[in-house]
Protein backbone atom coordinates (compact mmCIF):
# COMPACT_ATOMS: atom_id res chain seq x y z
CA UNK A 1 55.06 -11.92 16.68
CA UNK A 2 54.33 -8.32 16.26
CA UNK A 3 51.61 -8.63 14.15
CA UNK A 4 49.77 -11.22 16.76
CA UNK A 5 50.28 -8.50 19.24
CA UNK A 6 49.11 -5.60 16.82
CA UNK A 7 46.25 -7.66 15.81
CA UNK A 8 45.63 -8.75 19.81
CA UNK A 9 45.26 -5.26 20.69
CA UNK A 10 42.60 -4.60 18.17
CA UNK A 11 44.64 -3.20 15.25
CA UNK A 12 43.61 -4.08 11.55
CA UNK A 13 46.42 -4.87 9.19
CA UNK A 14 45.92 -4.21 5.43
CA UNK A 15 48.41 -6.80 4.34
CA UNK A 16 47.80 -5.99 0.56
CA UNK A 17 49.27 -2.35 1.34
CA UNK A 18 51.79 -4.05 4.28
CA UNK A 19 55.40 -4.17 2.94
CA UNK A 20 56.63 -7.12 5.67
CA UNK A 21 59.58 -7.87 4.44
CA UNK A 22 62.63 -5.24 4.79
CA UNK A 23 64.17 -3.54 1.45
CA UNK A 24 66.34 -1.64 -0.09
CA UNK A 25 65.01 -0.91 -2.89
CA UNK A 26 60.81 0.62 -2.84
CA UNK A 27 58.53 2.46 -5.17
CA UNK A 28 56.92 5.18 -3.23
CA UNK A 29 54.74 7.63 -4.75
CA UNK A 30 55.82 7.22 -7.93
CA UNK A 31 59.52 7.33 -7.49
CA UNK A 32 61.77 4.22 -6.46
CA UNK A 33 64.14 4.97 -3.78
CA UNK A 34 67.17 2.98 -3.67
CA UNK A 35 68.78 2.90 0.12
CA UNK A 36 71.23 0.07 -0.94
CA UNK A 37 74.13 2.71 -1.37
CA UNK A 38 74.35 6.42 -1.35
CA UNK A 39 70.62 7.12 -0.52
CA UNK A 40 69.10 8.03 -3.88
CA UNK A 41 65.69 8.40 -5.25
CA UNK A 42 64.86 8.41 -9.08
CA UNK A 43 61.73 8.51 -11.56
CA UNK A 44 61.59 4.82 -13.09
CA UNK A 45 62.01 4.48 -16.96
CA UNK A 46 58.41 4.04 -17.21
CA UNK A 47 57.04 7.16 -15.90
CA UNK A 48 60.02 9.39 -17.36
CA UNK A 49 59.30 8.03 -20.67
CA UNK A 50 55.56 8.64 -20.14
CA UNK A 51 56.12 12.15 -18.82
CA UNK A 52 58.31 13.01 -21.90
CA UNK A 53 55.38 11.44 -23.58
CA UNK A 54 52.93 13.88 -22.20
CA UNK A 55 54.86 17.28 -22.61
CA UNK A 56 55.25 15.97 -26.26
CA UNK A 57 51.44 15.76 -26.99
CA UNK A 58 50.82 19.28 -24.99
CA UNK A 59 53.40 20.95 -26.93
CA UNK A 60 52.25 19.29 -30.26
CA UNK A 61 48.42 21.00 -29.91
CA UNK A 62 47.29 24.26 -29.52
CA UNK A 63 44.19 23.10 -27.51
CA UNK A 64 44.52 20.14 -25.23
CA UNK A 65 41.68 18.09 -23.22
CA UNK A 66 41.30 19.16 -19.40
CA UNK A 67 42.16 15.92 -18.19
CA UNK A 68 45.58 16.02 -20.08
CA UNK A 69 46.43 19.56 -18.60
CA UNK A 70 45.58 18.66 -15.10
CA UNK A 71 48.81 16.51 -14.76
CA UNK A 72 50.55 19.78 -15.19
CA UNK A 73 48.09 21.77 -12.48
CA UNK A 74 51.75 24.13 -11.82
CA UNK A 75 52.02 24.79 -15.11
CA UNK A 76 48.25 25.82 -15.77
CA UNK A 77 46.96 26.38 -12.23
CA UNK A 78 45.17 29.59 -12.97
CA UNK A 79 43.14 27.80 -16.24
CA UNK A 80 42.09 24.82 -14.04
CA UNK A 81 39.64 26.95 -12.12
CA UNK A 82 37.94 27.91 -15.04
CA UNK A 83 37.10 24.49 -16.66
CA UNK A 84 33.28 23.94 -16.95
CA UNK A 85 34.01 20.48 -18.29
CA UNK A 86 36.75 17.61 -18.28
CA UNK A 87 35.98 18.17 -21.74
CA UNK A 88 36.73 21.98 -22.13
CA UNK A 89 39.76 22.73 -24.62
CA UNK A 90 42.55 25.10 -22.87
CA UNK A 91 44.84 27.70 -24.82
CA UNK A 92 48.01 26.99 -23.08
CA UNK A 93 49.82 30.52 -23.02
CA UNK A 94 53.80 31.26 -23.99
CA UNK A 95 55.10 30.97 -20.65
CA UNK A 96 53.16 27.62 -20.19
CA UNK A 97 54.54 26.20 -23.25
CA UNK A 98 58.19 27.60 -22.37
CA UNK A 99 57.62 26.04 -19.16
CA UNK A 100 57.04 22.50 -21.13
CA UNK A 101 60.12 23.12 -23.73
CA UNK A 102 62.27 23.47 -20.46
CA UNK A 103 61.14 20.21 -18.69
CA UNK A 104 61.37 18.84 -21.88
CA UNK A 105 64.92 20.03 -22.38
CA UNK A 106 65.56 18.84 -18.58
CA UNK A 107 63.94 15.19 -19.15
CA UNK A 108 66.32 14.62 -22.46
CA UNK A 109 69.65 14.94 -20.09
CA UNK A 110 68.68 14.08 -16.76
CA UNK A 111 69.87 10.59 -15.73
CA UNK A 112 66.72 9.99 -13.11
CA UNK A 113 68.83 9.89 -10.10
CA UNK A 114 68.61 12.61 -7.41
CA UNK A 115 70.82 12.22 -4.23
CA UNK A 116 68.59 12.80 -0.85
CA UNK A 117 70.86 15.13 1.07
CA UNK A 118 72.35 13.54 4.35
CA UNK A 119 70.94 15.25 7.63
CA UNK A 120 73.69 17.77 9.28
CA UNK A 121 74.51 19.25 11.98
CA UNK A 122 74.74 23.02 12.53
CA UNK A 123 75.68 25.13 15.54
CA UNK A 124 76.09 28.41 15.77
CA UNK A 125 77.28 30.72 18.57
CA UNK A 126 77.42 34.91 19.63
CA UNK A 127 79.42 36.53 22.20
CA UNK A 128 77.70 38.12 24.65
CA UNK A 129 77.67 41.49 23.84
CA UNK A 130 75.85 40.53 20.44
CA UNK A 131 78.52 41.58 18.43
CA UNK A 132 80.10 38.28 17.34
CA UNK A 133 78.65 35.67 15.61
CA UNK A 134 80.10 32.15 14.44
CA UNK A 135 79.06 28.86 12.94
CA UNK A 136 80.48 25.27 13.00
């Protein structure tokens, strides 16, 4: 019914991109977040074994292709200015490649799963000479 009305008031519905059933359980930009329990969010299997993948072959080579390095624009954000071509071969510095040993270190014992924080409530208070402050 509320598509007929959506549609009746001149609304186009992408219904490849429509999710019109109600889950759970969704992949959203690259992550899947899982609302069946304690909200969670988490890289699937796929993408951390890809990533761990990736920092492998930058770490492996002491020149890398653009196109590699621009998956890892915070790592090299300063060298991606300066490529004349996708083809252009990058020195990756220390820090950069200390950067990629720590992710790498970080993607061999992280379990995927990162709990979204629950929204709180905060109030805080002062007397009215501005002397006392409190929070609850």
């Amino acid at each position: 019914m509320a598509l007929k009305v959506i549609t009746g008031l001149g609304w186009h519905i992408n219904h490849e991109k429509s999710l019109l059933v109600p889950s759970q359980l969704k992949e959203f930009l690259g992550l899947t977040i899982d609302m069946t329990g304690e909200p969670c969010f988490w890289v699937p299997m796929g993408k951390a074994h890809a990533l761990k993948h990736d920092i492998e072959r930058l770490l492996c080579a002491h020149d890398q292709d653009g196109q590699v390095l621009v998956r890892w624009a915070v790592v090299v954000a300063g060298h991606c200015c300066s490529l004349m071509s996708w083809n252009s071969h990058i020195h990756l510095s220390d820090v950069a490649q200390n950067d990629l040993w720590e992710w790498m270190a970080g993607m061999a014992t992280w379990d995927g799963r990162l709990a979204l924080m629950r929204p709180f409530d905060m109030a805080g208070g002062m007397d009215a000479a501005g002397t006392s402050m409190s929070w609850s």
